[in-house]
Protein backbone atom coordinates (compact mmCIF):
# COMPACT_ATOMS: atom_id res chain seq x y z
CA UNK A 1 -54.02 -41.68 -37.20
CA UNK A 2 -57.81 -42.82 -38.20
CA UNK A 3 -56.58 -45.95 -39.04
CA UNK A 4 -55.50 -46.64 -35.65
CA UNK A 5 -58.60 -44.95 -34.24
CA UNK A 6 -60.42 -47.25 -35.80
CA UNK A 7 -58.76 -50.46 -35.25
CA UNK A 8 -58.87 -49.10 -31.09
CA UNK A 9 -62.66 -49.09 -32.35
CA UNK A 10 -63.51 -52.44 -34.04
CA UNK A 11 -60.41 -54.61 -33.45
CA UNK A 12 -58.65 -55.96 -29.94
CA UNK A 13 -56.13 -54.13 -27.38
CA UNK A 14 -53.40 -55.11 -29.74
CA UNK A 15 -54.89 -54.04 -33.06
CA UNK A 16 -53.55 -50.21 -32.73
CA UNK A 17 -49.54 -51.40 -32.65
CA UNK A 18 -50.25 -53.56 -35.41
CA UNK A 19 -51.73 -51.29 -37.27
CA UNK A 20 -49.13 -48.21 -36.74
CA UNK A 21 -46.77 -51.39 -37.29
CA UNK A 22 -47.90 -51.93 -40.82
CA UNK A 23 -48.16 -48.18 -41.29
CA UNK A 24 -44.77 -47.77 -40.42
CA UNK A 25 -43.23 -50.83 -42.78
CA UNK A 26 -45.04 -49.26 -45.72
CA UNK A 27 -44.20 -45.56 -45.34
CA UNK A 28 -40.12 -46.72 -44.93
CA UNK A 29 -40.54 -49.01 -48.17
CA UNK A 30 -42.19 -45.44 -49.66
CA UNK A 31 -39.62 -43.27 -48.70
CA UNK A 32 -36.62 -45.87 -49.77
C-alpha cells in the first residue's frame, strides 16, 4: 500500500493502477 501512496504522490492519475498492476503480476509469479 505505500507504494501506491506514493506513486498517488509523485507520479500521474494513472500511476496507482499501474503500480498495484505490477504489484499484483509479481506477487502471482511469487506464489506460483
Amino acid at each position: 500500500h505505500e507504494a501506491v501512496e506514493l506513486a498517488k504522490t509523485f507520479g500521474s492519475d494513472n500511476s496507482p493502477k499501474f503500480v498495484n498492476g505490477v504489484l499484483g503480476s509479481v506477487s502471482t509469479l511469487i506464489s506460483k
